[in-house]
Structure formats: structure tokens, C-alpha cells
Protein backbone atom coordinates (compact mmCIF):
# COMPACT_ATOMS: atom_id res chain seq x y z
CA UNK A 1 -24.64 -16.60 -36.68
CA UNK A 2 -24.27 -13.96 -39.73
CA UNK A 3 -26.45 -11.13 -37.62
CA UNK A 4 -23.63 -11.74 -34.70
CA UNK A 5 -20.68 -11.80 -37.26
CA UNK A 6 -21.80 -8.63 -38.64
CA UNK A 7 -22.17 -7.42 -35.17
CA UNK A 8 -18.86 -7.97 -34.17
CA UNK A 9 -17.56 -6.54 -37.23
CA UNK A 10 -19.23 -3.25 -36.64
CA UNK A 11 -18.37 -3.15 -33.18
CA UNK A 12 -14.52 -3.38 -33.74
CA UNK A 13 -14.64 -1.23 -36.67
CA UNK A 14 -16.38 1.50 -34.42
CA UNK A 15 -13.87 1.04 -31.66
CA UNK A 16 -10.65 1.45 -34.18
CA UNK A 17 -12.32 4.63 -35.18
CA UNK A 18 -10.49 7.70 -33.96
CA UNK A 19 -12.54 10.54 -32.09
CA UNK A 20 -13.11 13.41 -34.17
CA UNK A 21 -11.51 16.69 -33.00
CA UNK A 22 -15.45 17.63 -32.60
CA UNK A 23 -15.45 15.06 -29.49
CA UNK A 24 -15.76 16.78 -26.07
CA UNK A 25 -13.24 16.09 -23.30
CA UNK A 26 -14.68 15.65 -20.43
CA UNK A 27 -12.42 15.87 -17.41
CA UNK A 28 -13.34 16.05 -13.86
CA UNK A 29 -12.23 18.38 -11.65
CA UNK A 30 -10.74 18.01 -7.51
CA UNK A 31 -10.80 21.34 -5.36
CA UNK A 32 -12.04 22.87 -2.92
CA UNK A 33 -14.83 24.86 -2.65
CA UNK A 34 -12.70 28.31 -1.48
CA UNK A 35 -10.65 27.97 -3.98
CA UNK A 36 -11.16 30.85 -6.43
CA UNK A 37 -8.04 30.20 -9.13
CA UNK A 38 -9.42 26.64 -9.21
CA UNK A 39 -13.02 27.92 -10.16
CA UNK A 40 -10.76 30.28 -13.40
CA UNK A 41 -8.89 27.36 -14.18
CA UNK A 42 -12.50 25.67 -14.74
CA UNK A 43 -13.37 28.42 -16.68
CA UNK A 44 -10.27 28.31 -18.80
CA UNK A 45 -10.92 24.84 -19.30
CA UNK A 46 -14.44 25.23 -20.44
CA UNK A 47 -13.29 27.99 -22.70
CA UNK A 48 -10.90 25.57 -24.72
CA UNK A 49 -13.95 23.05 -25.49
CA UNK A 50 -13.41 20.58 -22.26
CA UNK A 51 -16.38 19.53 -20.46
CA UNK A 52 -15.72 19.82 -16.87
CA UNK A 53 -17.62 18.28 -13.80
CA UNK A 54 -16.73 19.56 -10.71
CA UNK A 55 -16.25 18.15 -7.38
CA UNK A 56 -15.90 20.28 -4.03
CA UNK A 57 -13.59 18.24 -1.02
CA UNK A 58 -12.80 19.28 2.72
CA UNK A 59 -9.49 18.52 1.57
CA UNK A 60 -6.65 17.93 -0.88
CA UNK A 61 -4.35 15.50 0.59
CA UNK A 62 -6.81 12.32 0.57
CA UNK A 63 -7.08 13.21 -2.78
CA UNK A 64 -3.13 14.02 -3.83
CA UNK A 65 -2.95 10.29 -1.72
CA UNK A 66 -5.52 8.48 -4.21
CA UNK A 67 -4.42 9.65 -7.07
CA UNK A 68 -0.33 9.17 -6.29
CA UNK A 69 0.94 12.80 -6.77
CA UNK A 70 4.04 13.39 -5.12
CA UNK A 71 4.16 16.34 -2.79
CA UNK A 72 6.52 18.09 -4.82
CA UNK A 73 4.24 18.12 -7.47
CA UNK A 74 1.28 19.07 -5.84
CA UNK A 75 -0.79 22.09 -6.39
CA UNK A 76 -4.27 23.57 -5.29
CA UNK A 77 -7.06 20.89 -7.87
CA UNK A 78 -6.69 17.36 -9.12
CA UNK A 79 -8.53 16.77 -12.09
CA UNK A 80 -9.22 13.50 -14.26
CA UNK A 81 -9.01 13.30 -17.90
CA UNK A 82 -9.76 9.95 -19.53
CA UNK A 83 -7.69 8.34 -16.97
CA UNK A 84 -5.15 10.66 -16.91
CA UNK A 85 -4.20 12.57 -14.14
CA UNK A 86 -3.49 16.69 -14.68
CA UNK A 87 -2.30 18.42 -11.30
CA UNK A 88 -2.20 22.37 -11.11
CA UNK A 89 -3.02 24.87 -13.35
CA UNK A 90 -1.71 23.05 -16.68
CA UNK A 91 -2.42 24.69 -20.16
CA UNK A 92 -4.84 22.87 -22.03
CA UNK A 93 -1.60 22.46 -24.96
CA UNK A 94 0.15 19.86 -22.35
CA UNK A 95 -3.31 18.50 -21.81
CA UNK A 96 -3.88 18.05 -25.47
CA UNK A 97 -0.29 16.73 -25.87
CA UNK A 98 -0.92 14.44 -23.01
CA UNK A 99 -4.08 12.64 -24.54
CA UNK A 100 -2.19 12.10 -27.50
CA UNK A 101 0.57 10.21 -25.58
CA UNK A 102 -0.69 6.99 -26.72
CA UNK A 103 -0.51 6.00 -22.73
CA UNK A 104 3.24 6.43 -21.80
CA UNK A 105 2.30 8.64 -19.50
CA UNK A 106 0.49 8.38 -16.02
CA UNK A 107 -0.22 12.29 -15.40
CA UNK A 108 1.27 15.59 -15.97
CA UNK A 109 1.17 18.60 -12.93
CA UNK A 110 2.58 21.89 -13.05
CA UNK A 111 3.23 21.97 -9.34
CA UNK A 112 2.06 25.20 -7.06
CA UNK A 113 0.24 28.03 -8.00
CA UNK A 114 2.42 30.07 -10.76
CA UNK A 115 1.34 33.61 -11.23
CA UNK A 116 1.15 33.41 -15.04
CA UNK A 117 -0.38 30.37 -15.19
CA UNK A 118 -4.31 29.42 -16.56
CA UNK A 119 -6.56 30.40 -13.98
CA UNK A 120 -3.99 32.60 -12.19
CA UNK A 121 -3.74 35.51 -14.23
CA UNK A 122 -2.31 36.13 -17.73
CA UNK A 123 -0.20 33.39 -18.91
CA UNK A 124 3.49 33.49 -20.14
CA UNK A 125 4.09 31.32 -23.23
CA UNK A 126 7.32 29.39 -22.61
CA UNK A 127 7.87 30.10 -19.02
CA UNK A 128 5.85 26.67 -17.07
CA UNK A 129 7.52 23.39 -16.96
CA UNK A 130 4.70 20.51 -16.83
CA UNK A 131 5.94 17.25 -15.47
CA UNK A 132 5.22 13.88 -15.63
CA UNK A 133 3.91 12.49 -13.11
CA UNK A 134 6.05 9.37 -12.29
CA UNK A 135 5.30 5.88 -10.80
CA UNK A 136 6.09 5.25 -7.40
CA UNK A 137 9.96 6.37 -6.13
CA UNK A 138 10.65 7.41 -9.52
CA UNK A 139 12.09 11.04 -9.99
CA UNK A 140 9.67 13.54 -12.11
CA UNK A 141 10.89 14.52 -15.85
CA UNK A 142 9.65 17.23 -17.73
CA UNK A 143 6.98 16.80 -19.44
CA UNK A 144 6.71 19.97 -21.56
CA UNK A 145 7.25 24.05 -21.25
CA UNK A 146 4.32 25.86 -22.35
């Protein structure tokens, strides 16, 4: 009885522990396999500390359909960050933002394939609006401009 007290103990104080900024994240990755930006944006990702498995599809609109993004807020990769959705080339400062929305939020996408985006040449600080990716019939707000 006191071996499974302590047990339980040390199980919930484990849990209530916060992961140290040394944790990976570990986000999987959507796309095609012809999809060059997508394989940067991986890169970029991987550069910033994220962990990144990679899945090639025929196709991204089985996937844009399982995961709920709107069309106007679809771009070229889906990825999956602990339960999160991120659509498009987002910078890894709305991703970081994002996990540390305590849940509010579904998923963010920065929709199409902007030129100064990660992955698609040299970004421009201030110039991307991320949005959230909203629930069913709901209109996207902005998320953040990075």
C-alpha cells in the first residue's frame, strides 16, 4: 500500500514538472516528395532544435481534409506538433508561441508559399501574418506577425 502511495506520488509530481527548454520538439512533417521549399522548411526546422520526422504523400488535400485546414489557409506541408497543427512555412517564434498557448489554440498556418518566408528564401521580420486555425465555420484571426 505505501510502495503504491509513493508511486503515485512520484508519478504526479513528474507529470506537473515542466519540460526543460533542453526538451526536443518533435513535430512531424506532411509534404510531398517534389516539394523542395518543404524539404528547407525541414531544414529550418531542424536548425532551431525541432526534431522532425518526415512523411512523403501523393497528395495534400486528404491531408488538409484530416487535419481541418480551411482552403484559405492552406499551403504546400502539414506538420504536427504535440497535437498542434502548423500549416505553411511558419517561423519557429509562432511555433514556440503556439506551444506555450496553454491549448486555446487548435493550429496556426501561414497560408501559401510567401517569398520571405522559412524555407522560401530570406525571411522578413514583421511582414507574415500566422493565423489561427479555427474550428469548423468559424472565420480565421490572426494569430501573430513575425
Amino acid at each position: 500500500m505505501l510502495m503504491r502511495s509513493l508511486f503515485a506520488a512520484i508519478t504526479l509530481l513528474l507529470l506537473s514538472v515542466p519540460l526543460s527548454a533542453n526538451t526536443p520538439m518533435l513535430m512531424k512533417v506532411f509534404k510531398t516528395a517534389s516539394c523542395g521549399c518543404c524539404g528547407l522548411y525541414v531544414e529550418y526546422l531542424q536548425q532551431h532544435g525541432v526534431v522532425v520526422k518526415v512523411t512523403n504523400v501523393a497528395e495534400m488535400a486528404p491531408i488538409h481534409a484530416r487535419f481541418g485546414v480551411p482552403p484559405a489557409l492552406q499551403s504546400c506541408h502539414t506538420a504536427i506538433i504535440n497535437d498542434y497543427i502548423v500549416e505553411g512555412h511558419v517561423p519557429i517564434g509562432a511555433i514556440k508561441k503556439l506551444l506555450n498557448s496553454g491549448g486555446k489554440v487548435r493550429g496556426i498556418a501561414l497560408p501559401g508559399m510567401p517569398a520571405n518566408s522559412p524555407g522560401m528564401g530570406s525571411m522578413k521580420h514583421g511582414s507574415l501574418t500566422v493565423y489561427e486555425i479555427p474550428a469548423f465555420g468559424d472565420k480565421p484571426k490572426v494569430f501573430s506577425v513575425e
